[in-house]
C-alpha atoms as a PDB file:
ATOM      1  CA  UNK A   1     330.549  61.957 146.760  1.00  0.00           C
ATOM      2  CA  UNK A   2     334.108  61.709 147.980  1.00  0.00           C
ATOM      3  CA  UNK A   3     334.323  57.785 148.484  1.00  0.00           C
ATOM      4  CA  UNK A   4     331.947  56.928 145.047  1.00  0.00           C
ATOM      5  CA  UNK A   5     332.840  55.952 141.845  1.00  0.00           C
ATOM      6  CA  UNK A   6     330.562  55.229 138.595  1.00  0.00           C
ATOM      7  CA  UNK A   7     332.375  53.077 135.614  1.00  0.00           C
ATOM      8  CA  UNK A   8     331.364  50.727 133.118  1.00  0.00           C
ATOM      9  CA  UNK A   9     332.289  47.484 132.920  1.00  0.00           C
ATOM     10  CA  UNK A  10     332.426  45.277 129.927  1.00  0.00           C
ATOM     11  CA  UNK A  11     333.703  41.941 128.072  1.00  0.00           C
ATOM     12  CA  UNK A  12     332.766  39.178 125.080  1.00  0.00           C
ATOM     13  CA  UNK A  13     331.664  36.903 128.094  1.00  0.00           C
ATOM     14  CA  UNK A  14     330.561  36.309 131.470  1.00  0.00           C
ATOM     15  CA  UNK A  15     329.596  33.486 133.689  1.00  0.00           C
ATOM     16  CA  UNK A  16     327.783  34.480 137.061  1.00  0.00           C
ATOM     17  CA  UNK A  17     327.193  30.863 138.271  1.00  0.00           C
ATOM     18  CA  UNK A  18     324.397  29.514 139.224  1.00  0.00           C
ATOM     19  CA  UNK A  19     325.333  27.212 142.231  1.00  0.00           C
ATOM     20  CA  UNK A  20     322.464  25.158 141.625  1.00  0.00           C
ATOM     21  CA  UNK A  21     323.801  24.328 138.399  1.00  0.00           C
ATOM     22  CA  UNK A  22     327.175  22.827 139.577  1.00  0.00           C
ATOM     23  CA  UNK A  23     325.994  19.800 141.062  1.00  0.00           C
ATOM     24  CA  UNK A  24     326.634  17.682 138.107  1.00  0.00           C
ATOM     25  CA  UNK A  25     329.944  19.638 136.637  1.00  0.00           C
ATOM     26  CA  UNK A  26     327.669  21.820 134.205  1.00  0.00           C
ATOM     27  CA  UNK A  27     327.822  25.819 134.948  1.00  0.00           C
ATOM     28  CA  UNK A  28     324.605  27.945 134.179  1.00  0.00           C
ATOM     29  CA  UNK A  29     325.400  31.741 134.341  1.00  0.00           C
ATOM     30  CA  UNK A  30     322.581  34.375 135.950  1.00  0.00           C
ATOM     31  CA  UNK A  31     321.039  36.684 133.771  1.00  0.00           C
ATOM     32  CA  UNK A  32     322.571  39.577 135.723  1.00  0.00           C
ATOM     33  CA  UNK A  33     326.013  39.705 137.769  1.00  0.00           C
ATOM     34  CA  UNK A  34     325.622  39.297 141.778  1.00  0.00           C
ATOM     35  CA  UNK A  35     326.544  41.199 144.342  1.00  0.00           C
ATOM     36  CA  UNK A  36     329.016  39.875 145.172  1.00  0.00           C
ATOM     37  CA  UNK A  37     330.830  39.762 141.549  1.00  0.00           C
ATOM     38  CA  UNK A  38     330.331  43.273 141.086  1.00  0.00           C
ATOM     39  CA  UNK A  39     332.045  44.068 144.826  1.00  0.00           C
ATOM     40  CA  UNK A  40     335.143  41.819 143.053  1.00  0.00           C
ATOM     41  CA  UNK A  41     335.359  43.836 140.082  1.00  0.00           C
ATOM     42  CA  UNK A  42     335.388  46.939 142.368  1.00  0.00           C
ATOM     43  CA  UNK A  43     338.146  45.519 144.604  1.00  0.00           C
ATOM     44  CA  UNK A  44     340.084  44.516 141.936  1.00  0.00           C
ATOM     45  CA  UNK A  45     340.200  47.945 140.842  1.00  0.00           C
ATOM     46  CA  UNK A  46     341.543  49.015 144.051  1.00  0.00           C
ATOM     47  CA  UNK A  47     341.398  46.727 147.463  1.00  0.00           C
ATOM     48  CA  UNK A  48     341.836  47.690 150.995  1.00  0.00           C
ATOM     49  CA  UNK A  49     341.258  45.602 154.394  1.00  0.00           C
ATOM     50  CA  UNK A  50     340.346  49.662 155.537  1.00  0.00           C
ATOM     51  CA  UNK A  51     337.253  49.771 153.518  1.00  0.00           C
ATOM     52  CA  UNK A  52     334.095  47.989 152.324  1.00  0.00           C
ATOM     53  CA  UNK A  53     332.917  48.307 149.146  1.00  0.00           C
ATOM     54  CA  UNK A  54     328.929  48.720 148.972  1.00  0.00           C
ATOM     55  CA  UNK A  55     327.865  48.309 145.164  1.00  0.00           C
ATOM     56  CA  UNK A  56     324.528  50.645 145.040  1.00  0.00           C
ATOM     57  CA  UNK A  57     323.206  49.775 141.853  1.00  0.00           C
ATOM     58  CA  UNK A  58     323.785  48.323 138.242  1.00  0.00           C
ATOM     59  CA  UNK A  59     322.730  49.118 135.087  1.00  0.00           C
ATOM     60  CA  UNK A  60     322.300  46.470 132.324  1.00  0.00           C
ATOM     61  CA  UNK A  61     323.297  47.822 128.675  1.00  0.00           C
ATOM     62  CA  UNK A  62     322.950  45.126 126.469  1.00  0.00           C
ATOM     63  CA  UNK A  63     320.494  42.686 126.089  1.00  0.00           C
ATOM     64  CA  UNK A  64     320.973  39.610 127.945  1.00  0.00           C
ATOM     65  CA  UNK A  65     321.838  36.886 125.382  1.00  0.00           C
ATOM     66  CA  UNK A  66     323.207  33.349 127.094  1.00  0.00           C
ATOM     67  CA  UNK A  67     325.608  30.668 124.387  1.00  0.00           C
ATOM     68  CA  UNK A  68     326.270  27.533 125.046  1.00  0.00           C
ATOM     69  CA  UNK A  69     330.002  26.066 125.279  1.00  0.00           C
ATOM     70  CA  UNK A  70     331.808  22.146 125.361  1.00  0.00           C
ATOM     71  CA  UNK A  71     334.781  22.965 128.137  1.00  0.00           C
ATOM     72  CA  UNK A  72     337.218  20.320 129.213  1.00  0.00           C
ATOM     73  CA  UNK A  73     337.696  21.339 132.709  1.00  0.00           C
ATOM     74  CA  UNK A  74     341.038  20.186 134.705  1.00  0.00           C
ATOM     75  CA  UNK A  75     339.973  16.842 136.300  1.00  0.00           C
ATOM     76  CA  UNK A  76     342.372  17.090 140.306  1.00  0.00           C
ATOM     77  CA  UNK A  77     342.160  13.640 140.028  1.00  0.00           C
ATOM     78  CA  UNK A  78     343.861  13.064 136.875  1.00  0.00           C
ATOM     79  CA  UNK A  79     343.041  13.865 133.382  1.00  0.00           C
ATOM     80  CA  UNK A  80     340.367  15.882 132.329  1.00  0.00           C
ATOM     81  CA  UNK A  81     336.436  16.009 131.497  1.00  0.00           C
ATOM     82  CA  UNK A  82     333.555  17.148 129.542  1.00  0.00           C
ATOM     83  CA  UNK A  83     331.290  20.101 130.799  1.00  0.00           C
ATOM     84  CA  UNK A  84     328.894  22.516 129.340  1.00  0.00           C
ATOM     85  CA  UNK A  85     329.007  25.796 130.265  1.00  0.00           C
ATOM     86  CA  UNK A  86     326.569  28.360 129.733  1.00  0.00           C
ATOM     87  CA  UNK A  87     327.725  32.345 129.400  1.00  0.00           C
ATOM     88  CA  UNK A  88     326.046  35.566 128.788  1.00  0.00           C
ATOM     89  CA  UNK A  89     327.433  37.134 125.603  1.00  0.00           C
ATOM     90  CA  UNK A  90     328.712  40.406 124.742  1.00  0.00           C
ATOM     91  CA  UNK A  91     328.189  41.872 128.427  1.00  0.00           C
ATOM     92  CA  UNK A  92     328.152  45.469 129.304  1.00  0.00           C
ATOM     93  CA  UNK A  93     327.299  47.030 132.719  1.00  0.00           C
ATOM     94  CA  UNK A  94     327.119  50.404 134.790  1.00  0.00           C
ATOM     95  CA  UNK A  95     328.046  50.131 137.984  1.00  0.00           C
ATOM     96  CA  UNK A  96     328.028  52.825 141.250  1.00  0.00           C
ATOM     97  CA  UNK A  97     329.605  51.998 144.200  1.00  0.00           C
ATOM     98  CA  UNK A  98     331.213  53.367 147.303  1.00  0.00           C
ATOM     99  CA  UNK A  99     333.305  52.606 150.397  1.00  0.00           C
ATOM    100  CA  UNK A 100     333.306  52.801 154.139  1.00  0.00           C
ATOM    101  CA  UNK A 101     335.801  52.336 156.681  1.00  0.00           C
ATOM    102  CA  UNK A 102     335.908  49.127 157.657  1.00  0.00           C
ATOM    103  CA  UNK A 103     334.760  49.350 162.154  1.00  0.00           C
ATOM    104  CA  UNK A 104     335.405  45.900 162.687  1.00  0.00           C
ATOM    105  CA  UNK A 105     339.023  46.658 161.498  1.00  0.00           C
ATOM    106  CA  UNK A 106     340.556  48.530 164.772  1.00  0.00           C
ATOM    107  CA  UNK A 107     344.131  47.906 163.705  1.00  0.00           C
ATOM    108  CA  UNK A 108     343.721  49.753 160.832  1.00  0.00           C
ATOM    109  CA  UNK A 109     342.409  52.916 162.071  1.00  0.00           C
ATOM    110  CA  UNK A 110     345.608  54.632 160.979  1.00  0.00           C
ATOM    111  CA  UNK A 111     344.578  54.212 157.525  1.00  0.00           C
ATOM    112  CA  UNK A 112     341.578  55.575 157.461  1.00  0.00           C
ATOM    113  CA  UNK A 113     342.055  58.830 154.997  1.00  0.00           C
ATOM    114  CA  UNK A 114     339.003  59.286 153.383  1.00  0.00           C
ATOM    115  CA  UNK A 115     340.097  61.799 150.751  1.00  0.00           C
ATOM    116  CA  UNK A 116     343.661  59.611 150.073  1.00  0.00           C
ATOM    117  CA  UNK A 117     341.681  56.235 149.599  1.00  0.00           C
ATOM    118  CA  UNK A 118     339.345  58.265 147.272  1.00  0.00           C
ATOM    119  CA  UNK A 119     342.232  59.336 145.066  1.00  0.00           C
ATOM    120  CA  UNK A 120     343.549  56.084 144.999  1.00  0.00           C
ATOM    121  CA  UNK A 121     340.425  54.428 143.703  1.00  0.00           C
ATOM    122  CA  UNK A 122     340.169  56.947 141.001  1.00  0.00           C
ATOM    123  CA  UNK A 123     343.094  56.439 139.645  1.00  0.00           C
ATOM    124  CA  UNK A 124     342.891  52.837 139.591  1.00  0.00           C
ATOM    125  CA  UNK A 125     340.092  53.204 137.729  1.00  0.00           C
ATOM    126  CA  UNK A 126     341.913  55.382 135.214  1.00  0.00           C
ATOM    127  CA  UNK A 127     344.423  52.693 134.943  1.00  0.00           C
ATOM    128  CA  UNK A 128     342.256  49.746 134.712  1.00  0.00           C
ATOM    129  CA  UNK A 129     342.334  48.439 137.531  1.00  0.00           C
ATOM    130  CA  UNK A 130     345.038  47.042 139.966  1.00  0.00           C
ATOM    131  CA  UNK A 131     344.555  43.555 139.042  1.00  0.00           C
ATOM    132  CA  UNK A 132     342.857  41.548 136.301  1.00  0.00           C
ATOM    133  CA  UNK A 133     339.291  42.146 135.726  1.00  0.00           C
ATOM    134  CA  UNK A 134     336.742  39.244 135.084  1.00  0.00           C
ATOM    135  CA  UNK A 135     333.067  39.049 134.823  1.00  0.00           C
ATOM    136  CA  UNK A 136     332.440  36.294 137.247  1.00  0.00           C
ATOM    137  CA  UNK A 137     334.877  33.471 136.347  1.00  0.00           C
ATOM    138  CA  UNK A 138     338.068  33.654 135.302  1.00  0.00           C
ATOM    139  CA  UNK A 139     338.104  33.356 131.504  1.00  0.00           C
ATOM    140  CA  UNK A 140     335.815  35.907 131.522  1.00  0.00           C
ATOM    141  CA  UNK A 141     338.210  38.766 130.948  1.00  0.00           C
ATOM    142  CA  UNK A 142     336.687  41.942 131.116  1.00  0.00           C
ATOM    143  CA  UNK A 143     337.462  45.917 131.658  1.00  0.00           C
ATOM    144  CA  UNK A 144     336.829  49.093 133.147  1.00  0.00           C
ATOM    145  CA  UNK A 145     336.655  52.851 132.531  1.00  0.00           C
ATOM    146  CA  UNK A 146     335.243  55.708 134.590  1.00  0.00           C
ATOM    147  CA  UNK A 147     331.431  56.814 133.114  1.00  0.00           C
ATOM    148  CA  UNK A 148     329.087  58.690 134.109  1.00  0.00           C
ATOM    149  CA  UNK A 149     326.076  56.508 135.647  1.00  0.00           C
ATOM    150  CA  UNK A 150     323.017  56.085 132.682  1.00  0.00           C
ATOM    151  CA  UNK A 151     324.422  58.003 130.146  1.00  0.00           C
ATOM    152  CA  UNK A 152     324.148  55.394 127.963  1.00  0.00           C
ATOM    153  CA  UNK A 153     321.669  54.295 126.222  1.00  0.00           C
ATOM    154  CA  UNK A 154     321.163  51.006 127.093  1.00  0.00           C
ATOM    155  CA  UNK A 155     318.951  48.261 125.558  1.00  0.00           C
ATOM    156  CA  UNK A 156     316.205  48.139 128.973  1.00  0.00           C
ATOM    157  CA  UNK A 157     315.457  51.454 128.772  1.00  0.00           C
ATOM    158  CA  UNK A 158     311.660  51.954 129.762  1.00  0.00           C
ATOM    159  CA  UNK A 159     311.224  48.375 129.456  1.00  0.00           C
ATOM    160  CA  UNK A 160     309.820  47.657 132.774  1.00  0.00           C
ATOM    161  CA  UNK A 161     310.592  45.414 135.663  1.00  0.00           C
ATOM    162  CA  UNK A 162     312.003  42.050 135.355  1.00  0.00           C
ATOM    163  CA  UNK A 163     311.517  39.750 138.575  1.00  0.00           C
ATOM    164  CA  UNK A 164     315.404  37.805 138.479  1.00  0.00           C
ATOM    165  CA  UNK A 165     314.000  35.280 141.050  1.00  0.00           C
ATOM    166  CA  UNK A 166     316.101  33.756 144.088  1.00  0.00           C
ATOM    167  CA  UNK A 167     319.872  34.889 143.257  1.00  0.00           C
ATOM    168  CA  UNK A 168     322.958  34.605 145.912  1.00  0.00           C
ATOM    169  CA  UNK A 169     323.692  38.437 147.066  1.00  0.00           C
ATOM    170  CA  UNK A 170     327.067  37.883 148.158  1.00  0.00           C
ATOM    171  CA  UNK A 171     329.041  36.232 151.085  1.00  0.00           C
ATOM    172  CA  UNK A 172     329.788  37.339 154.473  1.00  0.00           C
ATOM    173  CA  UNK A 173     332.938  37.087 155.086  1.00  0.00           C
ATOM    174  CA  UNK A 174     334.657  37.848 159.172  1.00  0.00           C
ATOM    175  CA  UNK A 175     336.462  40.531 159.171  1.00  0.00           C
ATOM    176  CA  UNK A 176     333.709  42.819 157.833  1.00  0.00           C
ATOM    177  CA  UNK A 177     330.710  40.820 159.556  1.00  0.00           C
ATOM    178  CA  UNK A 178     332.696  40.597 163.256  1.00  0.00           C
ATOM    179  CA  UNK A 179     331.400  37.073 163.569  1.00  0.00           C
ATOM    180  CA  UNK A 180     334.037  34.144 163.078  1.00  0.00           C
ATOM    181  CA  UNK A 181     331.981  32.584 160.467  1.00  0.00           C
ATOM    182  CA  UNK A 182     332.139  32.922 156.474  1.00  0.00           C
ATOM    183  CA  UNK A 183     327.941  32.873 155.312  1.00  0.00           C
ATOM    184  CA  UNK A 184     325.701  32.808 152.225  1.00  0.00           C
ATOM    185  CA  UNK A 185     323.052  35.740 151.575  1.00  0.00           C
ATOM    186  CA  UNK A 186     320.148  35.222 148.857  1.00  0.00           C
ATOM    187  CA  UNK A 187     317.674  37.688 147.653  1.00  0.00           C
ATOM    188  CA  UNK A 188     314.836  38.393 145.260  1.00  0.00           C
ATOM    189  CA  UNK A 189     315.894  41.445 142.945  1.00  0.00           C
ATOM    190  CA  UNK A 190     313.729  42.982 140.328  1.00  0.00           C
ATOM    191  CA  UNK A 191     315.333  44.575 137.218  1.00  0.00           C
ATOM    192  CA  UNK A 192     313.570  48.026 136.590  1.00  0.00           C
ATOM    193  CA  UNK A 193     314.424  49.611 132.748  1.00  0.00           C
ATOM    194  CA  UNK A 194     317.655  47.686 133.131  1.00  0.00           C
ATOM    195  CA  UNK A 195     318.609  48.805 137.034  1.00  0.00           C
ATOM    196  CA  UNK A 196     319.083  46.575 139.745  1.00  0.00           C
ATOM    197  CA  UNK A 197     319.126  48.706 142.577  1.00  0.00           C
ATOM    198  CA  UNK A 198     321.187  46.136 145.356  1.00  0.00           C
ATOM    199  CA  UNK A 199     319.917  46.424 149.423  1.00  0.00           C
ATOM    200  CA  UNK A 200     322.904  46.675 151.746  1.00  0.00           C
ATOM    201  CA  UNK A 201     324.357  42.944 152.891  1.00  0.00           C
ATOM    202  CA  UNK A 202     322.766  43.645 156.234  1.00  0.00           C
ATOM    203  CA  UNK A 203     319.793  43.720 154.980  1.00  0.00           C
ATOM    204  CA  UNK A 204     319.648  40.482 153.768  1.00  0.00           C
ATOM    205  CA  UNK A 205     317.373  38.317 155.806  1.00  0.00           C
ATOM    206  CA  UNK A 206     317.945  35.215 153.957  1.00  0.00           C
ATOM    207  CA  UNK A 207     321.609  34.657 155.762  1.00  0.00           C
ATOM    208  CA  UNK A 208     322.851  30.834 155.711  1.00  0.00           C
ATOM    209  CA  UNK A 209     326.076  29.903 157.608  1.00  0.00           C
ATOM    210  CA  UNK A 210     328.690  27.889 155.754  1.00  0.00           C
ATOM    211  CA  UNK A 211     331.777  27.401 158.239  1.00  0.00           C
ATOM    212  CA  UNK A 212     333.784  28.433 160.593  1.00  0.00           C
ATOM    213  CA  UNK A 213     336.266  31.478 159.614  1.00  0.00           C
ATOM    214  CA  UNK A 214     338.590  32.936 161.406  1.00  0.00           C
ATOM    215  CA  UNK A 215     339.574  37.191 159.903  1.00  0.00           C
ATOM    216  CA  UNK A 216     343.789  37.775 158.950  1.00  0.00           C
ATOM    217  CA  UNK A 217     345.535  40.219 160.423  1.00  0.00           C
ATOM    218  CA  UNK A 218     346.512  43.481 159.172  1.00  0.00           C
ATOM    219  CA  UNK A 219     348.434  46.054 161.027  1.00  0.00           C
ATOM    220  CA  UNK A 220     351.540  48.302 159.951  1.00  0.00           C
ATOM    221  CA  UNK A 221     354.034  46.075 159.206  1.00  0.00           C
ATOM    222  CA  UNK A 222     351.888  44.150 156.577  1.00  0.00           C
ATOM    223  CA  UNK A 223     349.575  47.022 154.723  1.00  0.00           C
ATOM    224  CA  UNK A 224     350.840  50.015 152.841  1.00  0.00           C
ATOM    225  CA  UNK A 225     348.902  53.165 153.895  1.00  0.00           C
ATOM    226  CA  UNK A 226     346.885  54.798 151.801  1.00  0.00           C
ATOM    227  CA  UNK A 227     349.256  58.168 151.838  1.00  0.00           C
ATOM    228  CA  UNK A 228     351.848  55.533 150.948  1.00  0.00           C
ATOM    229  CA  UNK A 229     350.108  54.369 148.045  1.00  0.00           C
ATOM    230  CA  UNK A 230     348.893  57.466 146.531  1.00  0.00           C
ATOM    231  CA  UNK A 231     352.931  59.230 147.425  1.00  0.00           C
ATOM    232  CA  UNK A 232     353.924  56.426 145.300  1.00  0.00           C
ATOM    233  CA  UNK A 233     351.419  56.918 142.147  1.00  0.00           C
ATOM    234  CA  UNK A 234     352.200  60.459 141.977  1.00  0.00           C
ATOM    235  CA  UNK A 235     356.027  59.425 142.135  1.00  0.00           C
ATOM    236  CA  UNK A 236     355.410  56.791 139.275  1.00  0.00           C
ATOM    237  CA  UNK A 237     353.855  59.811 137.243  1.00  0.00           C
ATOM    238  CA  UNK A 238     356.307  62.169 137.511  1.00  0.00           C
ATOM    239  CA  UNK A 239     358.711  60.036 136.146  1.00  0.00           C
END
């Protein structure tokens, strides 16, 4: 497809928190990344207002192993305090995604070049992204490379289906919703041999509101086009 890309993602640690964990300052990582992390880790390999990145499925390569850590999180009142934190270790994942053009973006219409935003994205990938990659918090420092989706052997391989309980898909955010409202989305995935195949964010039908958003404004004066961007790579490479 012309707007897809497959890559593996990897790192020593991640932490896909919980939120029910963070009441009382302790962190409990899922078993297996959100949504809504994996959609970061896509748009930090390349991000546009223009599109939407769908992730379509992941594929879990290693066997999910959790460790235990004392972390002295910054205190904003002063000072500092003790936490646990719980991470999975040694993470590695397959991901396929894709974009579409953002509709409830009219003032970016002029960007929308399929075929430009594609080549973009690819080499972004190549490159390792345009900004840092983490696997769900931010000392979880991770990276990409381009793959080719279940190549790999990976450790859930005919193992069956694992039922992952309530998780948080993602969060609606305006400018991709139309509605002047950020929300919550939960669902009830099942693992099969190591793929979690994700339904869109529209079909969610466990959608909670959490407050009042208003979308930023892009038009030409702010955003670099995506003939721009790509005239620029292929400048960068030349030289």
């Amino acid at each position: 497809m012309r707007n897809s890309i497959e890559f593996k993602v990897y790192g020593k640690y991640a932490l896909f928190t919980d939120p029910l964990t963070k009441l009382g300052g302790e962190k409990l990582t899922y078993s297996v990344p959100s949504y809504q992390a994996l959609k970061g880790i896509v748009e930090s390999v390349y991000w546009k207002p223009t599109l939407i990145m769908i992730v379509d499925e992941v594929r879990v390569l290693n066997a999910i192993r959790m460790e235990s850590k004392g972390i002295r999180p910054i205190d904003y009142g002063g000072g500092n305090t003790l936490a646990n934190y719980t991470y999975l270790k040694d993470p590695a994942y397959e991901v396929r995604a894709h974009f579409e053009f953002n509709m409830n973006r009219p003032d970016l219409a002029h960007d929308r070049n399929e075929n430009k935003h594609h080549n973009v994205l690819k080499r972004s990938l190549q490159a390792g992204g345009r900004r840092d990659i983490f696997l769900g918090a931010r000392e979880c420092q991770a990276y990409v490379e381009p793959c080719v989706f279940g190549k790999e052997r990976g450790f859930y391989d005919n193992y069956g289906d694992i039922h992952l309980g309530s998780m948080v898909h993602g969060i609606n955010y305006p400018d991709e919703t139309g509605r002047d409202e950020m929300e919550v989305r939960l669902w009830s995935p099942v693992m099969k041999d190591g793929i979690i195949r994700f339904i869109r964010p529209e079909e969610c039908t466990q959608v909670r509101k959490i407050a009042e958003m208003k979308p930023k404004l892009f038009n030409e004066s702010n955003l670099q086009s995506a003939e721009e961007l790509l005239a620029q790579i292929e400048a960068e490479e030349k030289a």
